[in-house]
C-alpha atoms as a PDB file:
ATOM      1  CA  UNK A   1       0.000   0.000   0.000  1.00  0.00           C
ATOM      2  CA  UNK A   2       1.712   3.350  -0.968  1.00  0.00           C
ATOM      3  CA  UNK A   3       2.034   6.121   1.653  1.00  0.00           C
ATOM      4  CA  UNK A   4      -1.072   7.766   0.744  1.00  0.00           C
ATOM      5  CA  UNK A   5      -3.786   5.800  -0.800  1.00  0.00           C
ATOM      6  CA  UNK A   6      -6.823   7.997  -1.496  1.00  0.00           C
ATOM      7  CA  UNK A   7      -9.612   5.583  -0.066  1.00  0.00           C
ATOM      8  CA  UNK A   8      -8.480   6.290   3.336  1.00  0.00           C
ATOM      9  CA  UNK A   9      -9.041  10.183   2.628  1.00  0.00           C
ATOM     10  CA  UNK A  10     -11.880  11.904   4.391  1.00  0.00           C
ATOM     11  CA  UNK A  11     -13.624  13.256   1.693  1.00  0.00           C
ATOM     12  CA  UNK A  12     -13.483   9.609  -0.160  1.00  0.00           C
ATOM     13  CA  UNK A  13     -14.979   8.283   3.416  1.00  0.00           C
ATOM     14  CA  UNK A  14     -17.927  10.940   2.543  1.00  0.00           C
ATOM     15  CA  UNK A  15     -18.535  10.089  -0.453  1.00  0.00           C
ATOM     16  CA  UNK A  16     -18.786   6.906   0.452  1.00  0.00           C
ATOM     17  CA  UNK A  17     -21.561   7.338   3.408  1.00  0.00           C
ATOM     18  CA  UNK A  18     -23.299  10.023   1.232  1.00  0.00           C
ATOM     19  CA  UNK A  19     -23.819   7.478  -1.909  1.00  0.00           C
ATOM     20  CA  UNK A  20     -24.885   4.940   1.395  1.00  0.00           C
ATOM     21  CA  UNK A  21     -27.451   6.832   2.493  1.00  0.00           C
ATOM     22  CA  UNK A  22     -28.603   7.525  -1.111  1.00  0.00           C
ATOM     23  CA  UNK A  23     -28.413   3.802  -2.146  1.00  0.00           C
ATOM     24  CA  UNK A  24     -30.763   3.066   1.046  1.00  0.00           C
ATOM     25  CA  UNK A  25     -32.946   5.746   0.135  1.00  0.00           C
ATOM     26  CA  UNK A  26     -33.510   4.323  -2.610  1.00  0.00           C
ATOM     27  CA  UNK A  27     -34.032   0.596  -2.165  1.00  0.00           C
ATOM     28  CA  UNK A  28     -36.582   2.536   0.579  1.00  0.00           C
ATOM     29  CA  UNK A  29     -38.931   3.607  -2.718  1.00  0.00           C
ATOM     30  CA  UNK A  30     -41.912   5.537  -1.468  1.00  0.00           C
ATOM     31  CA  UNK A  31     -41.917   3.439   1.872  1.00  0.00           C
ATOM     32  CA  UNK A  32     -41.592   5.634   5.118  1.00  0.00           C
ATOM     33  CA  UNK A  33     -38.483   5.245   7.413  1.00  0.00           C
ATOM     34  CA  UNK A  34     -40.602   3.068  10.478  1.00  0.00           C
ATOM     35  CA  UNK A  35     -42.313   0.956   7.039  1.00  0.00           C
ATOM     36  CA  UNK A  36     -39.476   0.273   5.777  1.00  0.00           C
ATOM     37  CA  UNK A  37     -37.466  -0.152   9.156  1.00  0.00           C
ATOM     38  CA  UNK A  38     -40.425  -3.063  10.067  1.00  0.00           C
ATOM     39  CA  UNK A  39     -39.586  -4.366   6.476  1.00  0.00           C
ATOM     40  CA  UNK A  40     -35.760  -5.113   7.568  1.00  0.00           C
ATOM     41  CA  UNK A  41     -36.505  -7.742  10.469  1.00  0.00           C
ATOM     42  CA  UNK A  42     -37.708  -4.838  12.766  1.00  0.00           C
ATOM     43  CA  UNK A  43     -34.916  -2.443  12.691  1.00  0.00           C
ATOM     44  CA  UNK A  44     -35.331   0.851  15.014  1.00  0.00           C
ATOM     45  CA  UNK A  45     -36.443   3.174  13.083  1.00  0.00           C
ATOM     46  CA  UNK A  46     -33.642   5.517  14.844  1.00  0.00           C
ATOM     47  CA  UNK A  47     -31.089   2.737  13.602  1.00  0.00           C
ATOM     48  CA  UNK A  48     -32.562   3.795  10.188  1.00  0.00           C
ATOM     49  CA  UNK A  49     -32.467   7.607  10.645  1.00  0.00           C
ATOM     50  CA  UNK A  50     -29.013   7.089  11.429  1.00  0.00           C
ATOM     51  CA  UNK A  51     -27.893   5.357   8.241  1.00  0.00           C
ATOM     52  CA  UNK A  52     -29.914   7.933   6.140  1.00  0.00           C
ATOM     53  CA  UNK A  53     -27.758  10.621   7.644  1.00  0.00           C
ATOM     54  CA  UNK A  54     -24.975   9.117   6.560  1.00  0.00           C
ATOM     55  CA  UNK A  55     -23.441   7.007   9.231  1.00  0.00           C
ATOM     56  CA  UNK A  56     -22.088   3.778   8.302  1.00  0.00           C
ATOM     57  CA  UNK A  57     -24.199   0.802   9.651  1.00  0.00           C
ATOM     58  CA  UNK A  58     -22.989  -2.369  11.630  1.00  0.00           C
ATOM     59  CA  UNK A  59     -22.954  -5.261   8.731  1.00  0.00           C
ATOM     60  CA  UNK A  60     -26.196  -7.025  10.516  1.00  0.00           C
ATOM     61  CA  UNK A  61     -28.206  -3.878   9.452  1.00  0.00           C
ATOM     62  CA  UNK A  62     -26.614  -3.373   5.912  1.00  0.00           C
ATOM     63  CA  UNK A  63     -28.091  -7.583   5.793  1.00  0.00           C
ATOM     64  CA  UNK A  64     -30.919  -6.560   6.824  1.00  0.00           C
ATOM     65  CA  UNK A  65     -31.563  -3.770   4.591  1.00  0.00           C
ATOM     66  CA  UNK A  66     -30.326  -5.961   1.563  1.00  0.00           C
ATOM     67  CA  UNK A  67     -32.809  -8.408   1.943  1.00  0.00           C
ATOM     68  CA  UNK A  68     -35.644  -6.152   2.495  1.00  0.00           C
ATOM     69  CA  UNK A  69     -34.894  -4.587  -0.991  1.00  0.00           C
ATOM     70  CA  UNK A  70     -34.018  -7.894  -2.572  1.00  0.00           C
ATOM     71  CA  UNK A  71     -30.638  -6.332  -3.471  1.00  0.00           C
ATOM     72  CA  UNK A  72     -27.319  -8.002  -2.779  1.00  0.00           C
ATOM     73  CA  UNK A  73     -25.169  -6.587   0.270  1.00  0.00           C
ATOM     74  CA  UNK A  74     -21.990  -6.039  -2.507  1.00  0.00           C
ATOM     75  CA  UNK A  75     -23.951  -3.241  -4.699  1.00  0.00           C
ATOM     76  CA  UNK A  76     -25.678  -2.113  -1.361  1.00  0.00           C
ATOM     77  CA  UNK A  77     -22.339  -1.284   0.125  1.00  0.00           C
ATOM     78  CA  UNK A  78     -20.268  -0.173  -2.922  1.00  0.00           C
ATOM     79  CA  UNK A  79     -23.063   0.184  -5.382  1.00  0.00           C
ATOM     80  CA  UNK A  80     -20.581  -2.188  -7.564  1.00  0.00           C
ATOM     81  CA  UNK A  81     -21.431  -4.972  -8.582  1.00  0.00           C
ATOM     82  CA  UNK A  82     -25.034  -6.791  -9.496  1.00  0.00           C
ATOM     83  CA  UNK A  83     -27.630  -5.031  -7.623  1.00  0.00           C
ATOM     84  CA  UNK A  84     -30.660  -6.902  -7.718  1.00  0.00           C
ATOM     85  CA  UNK A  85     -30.567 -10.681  -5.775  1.00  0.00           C
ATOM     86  CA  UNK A  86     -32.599 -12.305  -8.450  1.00  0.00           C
ATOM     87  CA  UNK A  87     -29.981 -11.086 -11.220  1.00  0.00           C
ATOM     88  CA  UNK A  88     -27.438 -12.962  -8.956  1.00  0.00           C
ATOM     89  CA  UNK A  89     -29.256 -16.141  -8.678  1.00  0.00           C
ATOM     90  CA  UNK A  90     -30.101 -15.749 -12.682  1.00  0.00           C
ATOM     91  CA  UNK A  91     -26.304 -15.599 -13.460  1.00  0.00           C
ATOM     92  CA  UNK A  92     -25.798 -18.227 -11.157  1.00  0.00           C
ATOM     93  CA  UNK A  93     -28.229 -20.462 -13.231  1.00  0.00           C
ATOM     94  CA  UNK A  94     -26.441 -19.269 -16.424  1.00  0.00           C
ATOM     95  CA  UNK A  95     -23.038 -20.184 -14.671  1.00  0.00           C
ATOM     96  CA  UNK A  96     -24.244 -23.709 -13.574  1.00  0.00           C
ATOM     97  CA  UNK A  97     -25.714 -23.905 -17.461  1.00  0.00           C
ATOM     98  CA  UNK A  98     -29.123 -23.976 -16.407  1.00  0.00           C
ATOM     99  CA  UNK A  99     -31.591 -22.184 -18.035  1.00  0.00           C
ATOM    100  CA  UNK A 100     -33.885 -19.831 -15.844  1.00  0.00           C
ATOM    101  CA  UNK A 101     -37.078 -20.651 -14.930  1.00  0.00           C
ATOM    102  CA  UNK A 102     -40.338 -19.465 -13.172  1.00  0.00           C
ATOM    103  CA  UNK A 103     -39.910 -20.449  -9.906  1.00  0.00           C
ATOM    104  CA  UNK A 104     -41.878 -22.420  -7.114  1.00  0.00           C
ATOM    105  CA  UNK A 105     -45.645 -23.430  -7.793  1.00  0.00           C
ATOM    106  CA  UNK A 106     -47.639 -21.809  -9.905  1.00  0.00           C
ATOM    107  CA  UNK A 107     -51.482 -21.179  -9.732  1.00  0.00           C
ATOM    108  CA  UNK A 108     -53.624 -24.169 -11.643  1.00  0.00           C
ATOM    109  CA  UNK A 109     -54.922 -21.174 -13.743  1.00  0.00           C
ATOM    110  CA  UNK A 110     -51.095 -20.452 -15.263  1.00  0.00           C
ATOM    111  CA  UNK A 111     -50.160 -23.810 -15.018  1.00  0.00           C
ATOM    112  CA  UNK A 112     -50.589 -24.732 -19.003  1.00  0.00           C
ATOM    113  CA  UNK A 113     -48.510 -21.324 -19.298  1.00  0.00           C
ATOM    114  CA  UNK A 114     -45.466 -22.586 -17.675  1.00  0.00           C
ATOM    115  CA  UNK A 115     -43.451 -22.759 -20.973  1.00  0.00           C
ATOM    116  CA  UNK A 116     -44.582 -19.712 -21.914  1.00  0.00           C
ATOM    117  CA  UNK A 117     -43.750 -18.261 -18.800  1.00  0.00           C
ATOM    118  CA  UNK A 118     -40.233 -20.305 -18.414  1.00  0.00           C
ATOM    119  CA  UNK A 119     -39.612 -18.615 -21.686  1.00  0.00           C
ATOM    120  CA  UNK A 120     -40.533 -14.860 -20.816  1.00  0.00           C
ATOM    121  CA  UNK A 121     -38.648 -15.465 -17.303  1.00  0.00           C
ATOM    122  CA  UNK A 122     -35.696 -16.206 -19.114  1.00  0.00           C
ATOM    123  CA  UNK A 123     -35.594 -13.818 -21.750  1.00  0.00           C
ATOM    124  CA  UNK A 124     -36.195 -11.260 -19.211  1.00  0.00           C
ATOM    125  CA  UNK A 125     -33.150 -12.324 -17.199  1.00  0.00           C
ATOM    126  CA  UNK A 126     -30.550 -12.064 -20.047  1.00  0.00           C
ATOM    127  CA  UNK A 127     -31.496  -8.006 -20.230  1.00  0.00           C
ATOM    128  CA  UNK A 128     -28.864  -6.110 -18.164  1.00  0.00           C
ATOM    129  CA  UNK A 129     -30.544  -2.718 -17.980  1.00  0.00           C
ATOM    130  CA  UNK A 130     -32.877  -2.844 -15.416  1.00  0.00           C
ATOM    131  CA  UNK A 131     -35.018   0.263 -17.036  1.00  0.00           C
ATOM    132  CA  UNK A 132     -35.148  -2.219 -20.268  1.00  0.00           C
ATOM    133  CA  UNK A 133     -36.417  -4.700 -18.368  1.00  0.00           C
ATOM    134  CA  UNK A 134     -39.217  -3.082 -16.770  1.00  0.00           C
ATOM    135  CA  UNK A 135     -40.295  -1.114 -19.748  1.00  0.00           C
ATOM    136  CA  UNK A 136     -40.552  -4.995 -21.526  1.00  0.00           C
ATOM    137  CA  UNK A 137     -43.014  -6.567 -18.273  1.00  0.00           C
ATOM    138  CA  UNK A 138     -44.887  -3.126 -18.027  1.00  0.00           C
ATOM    139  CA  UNK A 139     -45.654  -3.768 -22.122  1.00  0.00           C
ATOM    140  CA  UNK A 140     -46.338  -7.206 -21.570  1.00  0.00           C
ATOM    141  CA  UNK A 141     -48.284  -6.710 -18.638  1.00  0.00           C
ATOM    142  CA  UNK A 142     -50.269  -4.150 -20.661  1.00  0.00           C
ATOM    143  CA  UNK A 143     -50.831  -6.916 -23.386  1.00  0.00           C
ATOM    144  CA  UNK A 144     -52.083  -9.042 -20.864  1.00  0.00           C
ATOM    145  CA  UNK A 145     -54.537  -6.897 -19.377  1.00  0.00           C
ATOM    146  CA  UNK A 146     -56.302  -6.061 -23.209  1.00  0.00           C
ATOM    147  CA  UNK A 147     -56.043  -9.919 -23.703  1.00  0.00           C
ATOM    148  CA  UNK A 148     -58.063 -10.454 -20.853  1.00  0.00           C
ATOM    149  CA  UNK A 149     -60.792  -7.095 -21.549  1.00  0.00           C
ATOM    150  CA  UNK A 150     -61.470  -9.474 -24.763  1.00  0.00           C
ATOM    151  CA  UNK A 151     -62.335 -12.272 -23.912  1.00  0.00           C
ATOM    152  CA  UNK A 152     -64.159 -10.697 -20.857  1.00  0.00           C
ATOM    153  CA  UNK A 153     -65.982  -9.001 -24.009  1.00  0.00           C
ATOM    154  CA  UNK A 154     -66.266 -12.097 -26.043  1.00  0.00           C
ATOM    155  CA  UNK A 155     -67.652 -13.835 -23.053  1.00  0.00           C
ATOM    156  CA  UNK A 156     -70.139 -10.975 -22.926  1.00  0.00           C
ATOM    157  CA  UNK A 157     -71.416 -10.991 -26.320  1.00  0.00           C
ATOM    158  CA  UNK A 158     -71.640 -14.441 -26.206  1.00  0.00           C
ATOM    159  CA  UNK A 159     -74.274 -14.528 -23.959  1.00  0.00           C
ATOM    160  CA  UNK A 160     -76.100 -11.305 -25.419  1.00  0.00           C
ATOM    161  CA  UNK A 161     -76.399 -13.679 -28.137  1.00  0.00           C
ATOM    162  CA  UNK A 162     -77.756 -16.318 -26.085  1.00  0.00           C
ATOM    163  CA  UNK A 163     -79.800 -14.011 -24.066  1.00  0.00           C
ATOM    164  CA  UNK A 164     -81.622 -12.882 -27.288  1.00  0.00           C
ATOM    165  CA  UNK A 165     -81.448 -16.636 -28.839  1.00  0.00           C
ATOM    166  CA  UNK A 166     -83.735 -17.763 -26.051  1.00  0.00           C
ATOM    167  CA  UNK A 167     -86.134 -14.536 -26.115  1.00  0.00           C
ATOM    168  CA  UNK A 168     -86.519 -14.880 -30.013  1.00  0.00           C
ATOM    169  CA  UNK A 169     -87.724 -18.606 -28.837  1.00  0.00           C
END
């Protein structure tokens, strides 16, 4: 290590505990500090306040408020690195040579979907960007939702036609 290695400096050191607080703040979202505090194992809410100002926290809180984002502690603590859990686990699939999949049980009603879905799942974990990503399950969310109006319309026209089938009768 030379004599003076800059990540020892004190404005590196606030850097570092500013971009903290604003990486916490973030995996926060619109949640309020006690919310979110009860959402990381039951935190004190002061424990909280105290990492938002910028003080660094003890690594069982910086856990804590990893999993309760679902981001990994690495990107959490450096913002390096993958950010989002389920990105890790995906490139551990792709490591292992696995392909991705949709995950645990699914309901009876998506159940003939599940190569469908296996396929989506995966195609949505190869996308980096994570802006990309939602922008492509917002659209096919979207696509889902007018899939669904029509048939709900089909369904109702069909039985207008019944309806009006049995009163011509």
């Amino acid at each position: 290590m030379s004599e003076y290695d800059a990540s020892y400096s004190p404005g590196h050191i606030a850097d570092q505990k500013n971009s903290l607080a604003i990486r916490v703040k973030e995996c926060m979202g619109d949640k309020s500090v006690s919310a979110f505090a009860r959402d990381c194992g039951g935190m004190n809410e002061s424990t909280l306040r105290y990492i938002l100002s910028g003080s660094f926290p003890r690594t069982d809180h910086l856990a804590a408020i990893a999993s309760a984002a679902g981001v990994t502690i690495d990107w959490l603590a450096t913002g390096k690195g993958i950010k989002y859990t389920r990105d890790l686990r995906h490139a551990e699939e792709r490591l292992r040579g696995s392909p991705p999949g949709v995950s645990g049980e699914l309901p009876l009603a998506l159940e003939p979907y599940r190569r469908r879905l296996d396929a989506l799942h995966g195609y949505l974990a190869q996308i980096d960007d994570d802006r990309d990503r939602d922008r492509i399950i917002a659209d096919f969310l979207l696509r889902a939702e007018e899939t669904k109006k029509i048939g709900e319309l089909e369904q109702a026209v069909t039985e207008l036609r019944s309806a009006i089938n049995k009163k011509n009768l």
